[in-house]
PDB file of N, CA and C in Angstrom:
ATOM      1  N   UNK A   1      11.272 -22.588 -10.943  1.00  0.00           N
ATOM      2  CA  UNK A   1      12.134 -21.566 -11.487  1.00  0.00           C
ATOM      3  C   UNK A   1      13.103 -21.127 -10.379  1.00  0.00           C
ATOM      4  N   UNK A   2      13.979 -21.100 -10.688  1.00  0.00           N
ATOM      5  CA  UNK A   2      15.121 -20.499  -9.586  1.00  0.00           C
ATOM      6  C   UNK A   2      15.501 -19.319  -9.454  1.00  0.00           C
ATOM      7  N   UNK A   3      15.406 -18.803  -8.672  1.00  0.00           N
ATOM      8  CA  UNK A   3      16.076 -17.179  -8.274  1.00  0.00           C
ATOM      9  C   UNK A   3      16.740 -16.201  -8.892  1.00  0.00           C
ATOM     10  N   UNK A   4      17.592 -17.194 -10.202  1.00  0.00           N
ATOM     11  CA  UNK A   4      18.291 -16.632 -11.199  1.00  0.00           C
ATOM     12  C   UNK A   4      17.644 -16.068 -12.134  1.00  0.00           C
ATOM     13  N   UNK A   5      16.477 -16.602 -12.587  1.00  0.00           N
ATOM     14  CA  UNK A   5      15.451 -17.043 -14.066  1.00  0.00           C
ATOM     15  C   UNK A   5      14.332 -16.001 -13.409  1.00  0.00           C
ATOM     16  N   UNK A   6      14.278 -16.101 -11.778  1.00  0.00           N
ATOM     17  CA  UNK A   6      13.108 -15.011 -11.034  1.00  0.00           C
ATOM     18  C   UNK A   6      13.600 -13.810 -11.590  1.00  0.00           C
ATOM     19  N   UNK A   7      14.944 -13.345 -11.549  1.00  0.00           N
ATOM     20  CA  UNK A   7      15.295 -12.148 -11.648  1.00  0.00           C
ATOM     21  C   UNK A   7      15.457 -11.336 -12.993  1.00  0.00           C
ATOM     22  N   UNK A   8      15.758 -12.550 -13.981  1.00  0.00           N
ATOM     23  CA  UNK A   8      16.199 -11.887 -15.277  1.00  0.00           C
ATOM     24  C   UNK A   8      14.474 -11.205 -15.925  1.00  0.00           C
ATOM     25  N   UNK A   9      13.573 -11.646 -14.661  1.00  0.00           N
ATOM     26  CA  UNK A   9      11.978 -11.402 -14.859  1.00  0.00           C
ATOM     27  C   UNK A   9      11.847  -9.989 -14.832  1.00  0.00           C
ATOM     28  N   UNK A  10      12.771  -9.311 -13.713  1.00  0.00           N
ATOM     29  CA  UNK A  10      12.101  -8.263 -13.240  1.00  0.00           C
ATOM     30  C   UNK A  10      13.333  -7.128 -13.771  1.00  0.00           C
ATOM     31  N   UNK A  11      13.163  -5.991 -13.063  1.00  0.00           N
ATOM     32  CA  UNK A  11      13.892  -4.592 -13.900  1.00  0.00           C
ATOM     33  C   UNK A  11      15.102  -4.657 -12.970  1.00  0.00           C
ATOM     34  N   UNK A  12      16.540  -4.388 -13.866  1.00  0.00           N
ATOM     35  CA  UNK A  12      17.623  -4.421 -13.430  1.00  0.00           C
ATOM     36  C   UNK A  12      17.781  -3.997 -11.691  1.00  0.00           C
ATOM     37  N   UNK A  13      17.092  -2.303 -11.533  1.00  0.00           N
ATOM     38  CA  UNK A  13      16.760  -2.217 -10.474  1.00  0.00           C
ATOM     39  C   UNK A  13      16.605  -2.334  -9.325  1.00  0.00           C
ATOM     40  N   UNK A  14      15.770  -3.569  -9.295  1.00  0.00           N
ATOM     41  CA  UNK A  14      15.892  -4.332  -8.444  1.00  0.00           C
ATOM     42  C   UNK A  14      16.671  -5.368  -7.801  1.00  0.00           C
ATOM     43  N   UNK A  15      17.402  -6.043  -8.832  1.00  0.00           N
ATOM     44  CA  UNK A  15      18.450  -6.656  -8.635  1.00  0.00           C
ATOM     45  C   UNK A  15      19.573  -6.021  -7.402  1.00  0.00           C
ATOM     46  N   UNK A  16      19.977  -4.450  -8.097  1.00  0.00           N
ATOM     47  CA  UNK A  16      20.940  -3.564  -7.567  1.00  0.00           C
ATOM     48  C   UNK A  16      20.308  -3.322  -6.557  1.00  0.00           C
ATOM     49  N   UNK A  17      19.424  -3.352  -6.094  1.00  0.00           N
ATOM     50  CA  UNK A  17      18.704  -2.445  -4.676  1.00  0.00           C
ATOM     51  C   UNK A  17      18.632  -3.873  -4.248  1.00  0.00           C
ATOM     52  N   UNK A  18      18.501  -4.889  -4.171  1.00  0.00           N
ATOM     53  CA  UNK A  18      18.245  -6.511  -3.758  1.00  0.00           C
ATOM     54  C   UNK A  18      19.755  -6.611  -2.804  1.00  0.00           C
ATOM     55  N   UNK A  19      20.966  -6.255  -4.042  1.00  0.00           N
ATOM     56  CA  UNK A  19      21.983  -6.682  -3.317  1.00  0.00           C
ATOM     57  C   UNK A  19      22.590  -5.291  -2.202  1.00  0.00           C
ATOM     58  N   UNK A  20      22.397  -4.126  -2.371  1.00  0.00           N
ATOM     59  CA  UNK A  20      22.119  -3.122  -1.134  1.00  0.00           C
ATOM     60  C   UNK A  20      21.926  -3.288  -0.490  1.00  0.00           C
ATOM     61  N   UNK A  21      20.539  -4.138  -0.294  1.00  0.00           N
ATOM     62  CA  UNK A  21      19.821  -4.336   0.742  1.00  0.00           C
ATOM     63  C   UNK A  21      20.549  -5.501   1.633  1.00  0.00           C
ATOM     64  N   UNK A  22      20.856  -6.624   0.796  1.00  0.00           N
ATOM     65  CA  UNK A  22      21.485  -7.582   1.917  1.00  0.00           C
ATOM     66  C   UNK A  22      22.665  -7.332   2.100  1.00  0.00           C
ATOM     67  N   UNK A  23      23.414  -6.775   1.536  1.00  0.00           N
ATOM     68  CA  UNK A  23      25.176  -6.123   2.338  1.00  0.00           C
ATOM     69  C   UNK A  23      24.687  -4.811   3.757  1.00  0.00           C
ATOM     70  N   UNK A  24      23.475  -4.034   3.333  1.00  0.00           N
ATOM     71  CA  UNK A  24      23.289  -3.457   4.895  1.00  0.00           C
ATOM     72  C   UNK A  24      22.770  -4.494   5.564  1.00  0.00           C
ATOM     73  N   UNK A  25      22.266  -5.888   5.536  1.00  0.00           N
ATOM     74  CA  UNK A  25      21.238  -6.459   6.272  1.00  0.00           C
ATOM     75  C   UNK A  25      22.787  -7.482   7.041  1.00  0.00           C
ATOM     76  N   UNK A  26      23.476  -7.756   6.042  1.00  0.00           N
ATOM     77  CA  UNK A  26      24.671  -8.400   6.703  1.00  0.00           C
ATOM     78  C   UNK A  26      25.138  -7.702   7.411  1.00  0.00           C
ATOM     79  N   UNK A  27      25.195  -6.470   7.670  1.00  0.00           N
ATOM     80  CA  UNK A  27      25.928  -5.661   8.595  1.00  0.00           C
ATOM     81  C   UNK A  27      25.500  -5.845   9.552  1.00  0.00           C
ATOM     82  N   UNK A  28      24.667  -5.627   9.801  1.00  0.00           N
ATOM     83  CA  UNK A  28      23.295  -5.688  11.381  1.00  0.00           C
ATOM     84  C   UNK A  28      23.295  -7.039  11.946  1.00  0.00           C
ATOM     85  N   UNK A  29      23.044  -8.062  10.934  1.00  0.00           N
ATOM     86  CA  UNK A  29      23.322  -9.292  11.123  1.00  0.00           C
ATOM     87  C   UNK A  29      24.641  -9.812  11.854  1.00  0.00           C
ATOM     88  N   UNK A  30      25.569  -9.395  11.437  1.00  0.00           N
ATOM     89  CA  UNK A  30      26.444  -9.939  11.655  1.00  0.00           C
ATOM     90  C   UNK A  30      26.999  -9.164  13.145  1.00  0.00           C
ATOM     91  N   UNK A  31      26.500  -8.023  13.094  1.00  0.00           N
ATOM     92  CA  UNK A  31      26.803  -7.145  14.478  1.00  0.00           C
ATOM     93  C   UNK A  31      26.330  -7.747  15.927  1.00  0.00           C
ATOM     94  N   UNK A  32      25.173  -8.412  15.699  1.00  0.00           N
ATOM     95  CA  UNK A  32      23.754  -8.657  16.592  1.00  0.00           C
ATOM     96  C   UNK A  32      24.207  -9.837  17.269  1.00  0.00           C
ATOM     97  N   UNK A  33      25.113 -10.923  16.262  1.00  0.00           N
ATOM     98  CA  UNK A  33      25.417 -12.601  16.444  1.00  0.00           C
ATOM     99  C   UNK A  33      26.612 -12.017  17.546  1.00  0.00           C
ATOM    100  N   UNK A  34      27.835 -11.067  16.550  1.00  0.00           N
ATOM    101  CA  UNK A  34      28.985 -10.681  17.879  1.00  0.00           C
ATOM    102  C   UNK A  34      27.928 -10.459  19.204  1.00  0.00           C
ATOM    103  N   UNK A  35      27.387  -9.482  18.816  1.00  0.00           N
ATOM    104  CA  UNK A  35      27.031  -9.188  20.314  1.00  0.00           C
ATOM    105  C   UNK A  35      26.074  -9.778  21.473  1.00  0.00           C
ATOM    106  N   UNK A  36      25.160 -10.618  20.765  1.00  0.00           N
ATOM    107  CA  UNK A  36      24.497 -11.768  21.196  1.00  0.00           C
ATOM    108  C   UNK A  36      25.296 -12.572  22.180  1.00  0.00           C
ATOM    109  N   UNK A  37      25.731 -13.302  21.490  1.00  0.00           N
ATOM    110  CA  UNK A  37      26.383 -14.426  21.806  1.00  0.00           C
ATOM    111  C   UNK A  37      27.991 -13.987  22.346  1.00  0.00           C
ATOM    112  N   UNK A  38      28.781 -12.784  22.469  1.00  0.00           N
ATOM    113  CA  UNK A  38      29.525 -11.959  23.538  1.00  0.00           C
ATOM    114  C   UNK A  38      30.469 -13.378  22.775  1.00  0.00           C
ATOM    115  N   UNK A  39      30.732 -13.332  21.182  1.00  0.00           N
ATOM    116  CA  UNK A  39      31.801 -14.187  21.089  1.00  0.00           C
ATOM    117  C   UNK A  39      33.192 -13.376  19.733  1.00  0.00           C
ATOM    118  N   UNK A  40      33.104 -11.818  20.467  1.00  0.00           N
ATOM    119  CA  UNK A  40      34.336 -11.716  19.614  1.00  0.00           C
ATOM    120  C   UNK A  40      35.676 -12.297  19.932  1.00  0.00           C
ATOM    121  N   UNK A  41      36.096 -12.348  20.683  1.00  0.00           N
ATOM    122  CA  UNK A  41      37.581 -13.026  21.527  1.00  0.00           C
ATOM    123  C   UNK A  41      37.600 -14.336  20.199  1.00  0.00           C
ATOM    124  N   UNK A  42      36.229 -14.779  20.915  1.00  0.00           N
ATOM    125  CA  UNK A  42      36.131 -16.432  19.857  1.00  0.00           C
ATOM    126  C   UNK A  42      36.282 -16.508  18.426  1.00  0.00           C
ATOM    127  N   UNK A  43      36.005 -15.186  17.750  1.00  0.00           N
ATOM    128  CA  UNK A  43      35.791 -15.323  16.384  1.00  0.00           C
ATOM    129  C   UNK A  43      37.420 -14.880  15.705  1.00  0.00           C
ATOM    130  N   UNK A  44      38.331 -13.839  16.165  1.00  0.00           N
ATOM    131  CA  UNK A  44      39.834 -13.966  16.431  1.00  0.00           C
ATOM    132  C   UNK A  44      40.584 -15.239  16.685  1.00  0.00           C
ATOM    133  N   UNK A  45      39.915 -16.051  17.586  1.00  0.00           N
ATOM    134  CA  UNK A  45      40.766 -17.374  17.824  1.00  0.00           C
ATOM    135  C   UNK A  45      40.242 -18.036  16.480  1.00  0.00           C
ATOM    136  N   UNK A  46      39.398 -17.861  16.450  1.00  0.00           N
ATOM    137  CA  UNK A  46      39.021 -18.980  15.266  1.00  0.00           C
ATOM    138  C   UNK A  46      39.834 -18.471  13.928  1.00  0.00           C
ATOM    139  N   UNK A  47      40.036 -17.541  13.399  1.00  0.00           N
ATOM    140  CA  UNK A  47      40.692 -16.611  12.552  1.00  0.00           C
ATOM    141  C   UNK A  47      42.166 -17.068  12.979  1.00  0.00           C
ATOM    142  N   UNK A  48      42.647 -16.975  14.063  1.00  0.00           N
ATOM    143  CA  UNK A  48      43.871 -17.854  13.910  1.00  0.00           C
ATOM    144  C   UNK A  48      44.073 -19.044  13.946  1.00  0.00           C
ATOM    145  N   UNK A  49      43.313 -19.845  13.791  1.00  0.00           N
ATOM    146  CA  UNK A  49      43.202 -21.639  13.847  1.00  0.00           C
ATOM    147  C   UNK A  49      43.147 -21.625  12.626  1.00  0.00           C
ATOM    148  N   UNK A  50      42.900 -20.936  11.482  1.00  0.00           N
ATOM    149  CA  UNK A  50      42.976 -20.839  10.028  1.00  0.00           C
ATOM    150  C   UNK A  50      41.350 -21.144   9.625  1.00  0.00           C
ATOM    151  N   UNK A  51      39.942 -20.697  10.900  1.00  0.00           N
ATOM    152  CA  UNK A  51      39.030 -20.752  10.605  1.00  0.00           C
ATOM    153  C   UNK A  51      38.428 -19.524  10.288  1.00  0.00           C
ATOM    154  N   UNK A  52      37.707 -19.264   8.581  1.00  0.00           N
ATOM    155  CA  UNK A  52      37.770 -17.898   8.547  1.00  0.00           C
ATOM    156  C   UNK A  52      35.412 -17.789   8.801  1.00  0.00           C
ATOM    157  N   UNK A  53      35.824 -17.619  10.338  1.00  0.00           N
ATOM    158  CA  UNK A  53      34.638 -17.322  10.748  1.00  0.00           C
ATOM    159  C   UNK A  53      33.021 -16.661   9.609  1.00  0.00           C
ATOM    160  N   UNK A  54      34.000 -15.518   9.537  1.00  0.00           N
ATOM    161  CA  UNK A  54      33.106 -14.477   9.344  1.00  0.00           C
ATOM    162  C   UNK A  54      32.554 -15.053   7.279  1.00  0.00           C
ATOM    163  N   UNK A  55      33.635 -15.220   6.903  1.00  0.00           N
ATOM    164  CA  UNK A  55      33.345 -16.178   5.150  1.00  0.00           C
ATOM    165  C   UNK A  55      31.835 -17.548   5.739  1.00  0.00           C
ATOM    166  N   UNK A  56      32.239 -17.928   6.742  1.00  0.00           N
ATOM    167  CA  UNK A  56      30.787 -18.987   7.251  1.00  0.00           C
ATOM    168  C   UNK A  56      30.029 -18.139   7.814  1.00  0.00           C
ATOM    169  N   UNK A  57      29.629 -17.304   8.177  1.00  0.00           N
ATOM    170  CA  UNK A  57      28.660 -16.753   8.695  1.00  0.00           C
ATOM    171  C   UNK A  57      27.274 -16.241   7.706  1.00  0.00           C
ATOM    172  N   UNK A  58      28.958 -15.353   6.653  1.00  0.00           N
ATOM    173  CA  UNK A  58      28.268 -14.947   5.289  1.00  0.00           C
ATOM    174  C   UNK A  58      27.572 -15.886   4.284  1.00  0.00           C
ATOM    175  N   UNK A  59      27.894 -16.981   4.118  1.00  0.00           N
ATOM    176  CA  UNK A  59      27.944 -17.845   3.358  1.00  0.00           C
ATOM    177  C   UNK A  59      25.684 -18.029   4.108  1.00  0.00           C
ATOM    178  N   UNK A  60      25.847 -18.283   5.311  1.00  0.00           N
ATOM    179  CA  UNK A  60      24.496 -19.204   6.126  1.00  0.00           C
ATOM    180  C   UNK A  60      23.734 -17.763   5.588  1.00  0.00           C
ATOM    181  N   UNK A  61      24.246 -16.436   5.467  1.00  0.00           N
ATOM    182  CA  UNK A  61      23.223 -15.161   5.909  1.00  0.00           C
ATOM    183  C   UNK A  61      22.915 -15.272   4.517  1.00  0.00           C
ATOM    184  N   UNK A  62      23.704 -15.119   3.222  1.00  0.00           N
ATOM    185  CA  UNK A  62      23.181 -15.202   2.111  1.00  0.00           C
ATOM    186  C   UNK A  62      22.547 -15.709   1.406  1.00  0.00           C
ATOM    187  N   UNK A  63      22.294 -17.529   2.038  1.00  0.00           N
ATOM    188  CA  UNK A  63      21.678 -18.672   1.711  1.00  0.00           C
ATOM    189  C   UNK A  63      20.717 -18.157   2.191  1.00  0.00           C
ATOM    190  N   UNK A  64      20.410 -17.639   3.370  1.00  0.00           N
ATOM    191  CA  UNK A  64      18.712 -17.379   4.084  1.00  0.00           C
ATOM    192  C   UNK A  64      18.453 -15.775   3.307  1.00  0.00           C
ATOM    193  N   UNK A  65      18.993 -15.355   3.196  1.00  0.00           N
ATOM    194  CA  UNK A  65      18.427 -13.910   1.993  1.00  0.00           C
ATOM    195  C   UNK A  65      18.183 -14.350   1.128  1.00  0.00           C
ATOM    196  N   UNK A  66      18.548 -15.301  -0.068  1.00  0.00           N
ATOM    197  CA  UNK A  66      18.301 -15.393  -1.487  1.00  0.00           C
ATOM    198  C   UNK A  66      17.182 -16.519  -1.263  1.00  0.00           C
ATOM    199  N   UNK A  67      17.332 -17.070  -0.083  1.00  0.00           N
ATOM    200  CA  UNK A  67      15.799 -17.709  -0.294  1.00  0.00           C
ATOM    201  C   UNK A  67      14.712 -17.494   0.173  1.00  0.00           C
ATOM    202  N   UNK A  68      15.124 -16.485   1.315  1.00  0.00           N
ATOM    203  CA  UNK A  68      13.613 -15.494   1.271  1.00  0.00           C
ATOM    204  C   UNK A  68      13.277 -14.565  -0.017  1.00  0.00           C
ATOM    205  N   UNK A  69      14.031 -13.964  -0.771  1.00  0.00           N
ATOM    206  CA  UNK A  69      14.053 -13.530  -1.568  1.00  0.00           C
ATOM    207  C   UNK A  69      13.263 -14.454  -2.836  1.00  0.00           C
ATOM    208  N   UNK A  70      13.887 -15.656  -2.787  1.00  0.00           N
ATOM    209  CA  UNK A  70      13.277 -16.258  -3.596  1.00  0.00           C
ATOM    210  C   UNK A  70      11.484 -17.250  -3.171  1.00  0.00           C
ATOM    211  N   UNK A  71      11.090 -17.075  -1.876  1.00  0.00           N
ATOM    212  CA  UNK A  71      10.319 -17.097  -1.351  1.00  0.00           C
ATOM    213  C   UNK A  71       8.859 -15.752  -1.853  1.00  0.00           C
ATOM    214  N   UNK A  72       9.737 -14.851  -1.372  1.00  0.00           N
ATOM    215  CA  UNK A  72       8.778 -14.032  -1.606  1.00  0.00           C
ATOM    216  C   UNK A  72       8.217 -14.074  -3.056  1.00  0.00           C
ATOM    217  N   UNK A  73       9.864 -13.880  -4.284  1.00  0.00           N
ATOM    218  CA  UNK A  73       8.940 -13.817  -5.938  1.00  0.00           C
ATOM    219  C   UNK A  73       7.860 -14.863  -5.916  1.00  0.00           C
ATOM    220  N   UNK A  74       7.783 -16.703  -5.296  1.00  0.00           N
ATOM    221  CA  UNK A  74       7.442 -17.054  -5.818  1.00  0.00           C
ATOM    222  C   UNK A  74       7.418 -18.506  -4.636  1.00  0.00           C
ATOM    223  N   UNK A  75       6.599 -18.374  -3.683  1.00  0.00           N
ATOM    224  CA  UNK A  75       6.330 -19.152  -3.111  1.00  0.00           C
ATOM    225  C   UNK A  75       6.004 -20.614  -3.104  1.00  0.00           C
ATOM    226  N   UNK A  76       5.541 -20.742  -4.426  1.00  0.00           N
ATOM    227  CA  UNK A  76       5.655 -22.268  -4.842  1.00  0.00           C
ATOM    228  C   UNK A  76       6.625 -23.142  -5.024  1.00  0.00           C
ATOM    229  N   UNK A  77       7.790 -21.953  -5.689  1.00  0.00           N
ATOM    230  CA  UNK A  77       9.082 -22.704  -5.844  1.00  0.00           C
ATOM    231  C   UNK A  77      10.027 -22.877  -5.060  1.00  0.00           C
ATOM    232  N   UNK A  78      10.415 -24.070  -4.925  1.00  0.00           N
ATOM    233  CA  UNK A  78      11.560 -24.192  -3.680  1.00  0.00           C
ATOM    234  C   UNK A  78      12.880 -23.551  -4.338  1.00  0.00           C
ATOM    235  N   UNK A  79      13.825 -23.104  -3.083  1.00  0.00           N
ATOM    236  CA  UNK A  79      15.162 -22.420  -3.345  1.00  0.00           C
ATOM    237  C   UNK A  79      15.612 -23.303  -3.994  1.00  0.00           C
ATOM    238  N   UNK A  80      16.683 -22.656  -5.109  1.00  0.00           N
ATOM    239  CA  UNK A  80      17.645 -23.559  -6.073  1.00  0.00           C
ATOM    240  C   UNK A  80      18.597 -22.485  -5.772  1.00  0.00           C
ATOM    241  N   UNK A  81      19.987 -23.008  -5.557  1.00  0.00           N
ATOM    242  CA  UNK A  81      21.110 -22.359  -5.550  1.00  0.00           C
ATOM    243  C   UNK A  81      21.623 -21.574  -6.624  1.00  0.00           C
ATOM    244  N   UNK A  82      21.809 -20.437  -6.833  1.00  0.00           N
ATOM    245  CA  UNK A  82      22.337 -19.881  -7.996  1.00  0.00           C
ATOM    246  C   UNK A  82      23.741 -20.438  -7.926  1.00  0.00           C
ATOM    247  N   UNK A  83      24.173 -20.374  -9.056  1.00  0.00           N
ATOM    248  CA  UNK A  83      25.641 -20.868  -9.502  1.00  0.00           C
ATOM    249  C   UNK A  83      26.412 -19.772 -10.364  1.00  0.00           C
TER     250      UNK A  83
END
């Protein structure tokens, strides 16, 4: 069952507090990598090379949320991409 079919399981609720949760979790996330890795200068250059950094960053953080997410409902099932 996929992540999609997990959700239409449970109370709207959760859904809305699901996606709360990972727009604050992207925040932190995404704060931690700048400051980690001391690569804002880099992520500007890349933004002008017509690479839009931060759209790939989001893209890797949301893939690893919706499949922990989908981990947790249901550990047997491997992640399926929602569409």
């Amino acid at each position: 069952m996929n992540i999609e079919e997990q959700l239409k399981k449970l109370p709207p609720e959760f859904t809305v507090e699901m996606e709360n949760q990972k727009q604050e979790r992207w925040i932190d996330v995404y704060n931690y990598i700048i400051d980690y890795f001391d690569i804002g200068k880099d992520i500007v250059e890349l933004n002008e090379n017509g690479f839009d950094f931060v759209d790939f960053m989001k893209k890797i953080h949301d893939f690893g949320f919706y499949g922990g997410v989908n981990f947790a409902l249901d550990p047997q099932s491997p992640y399926e991409k929602v569409t």
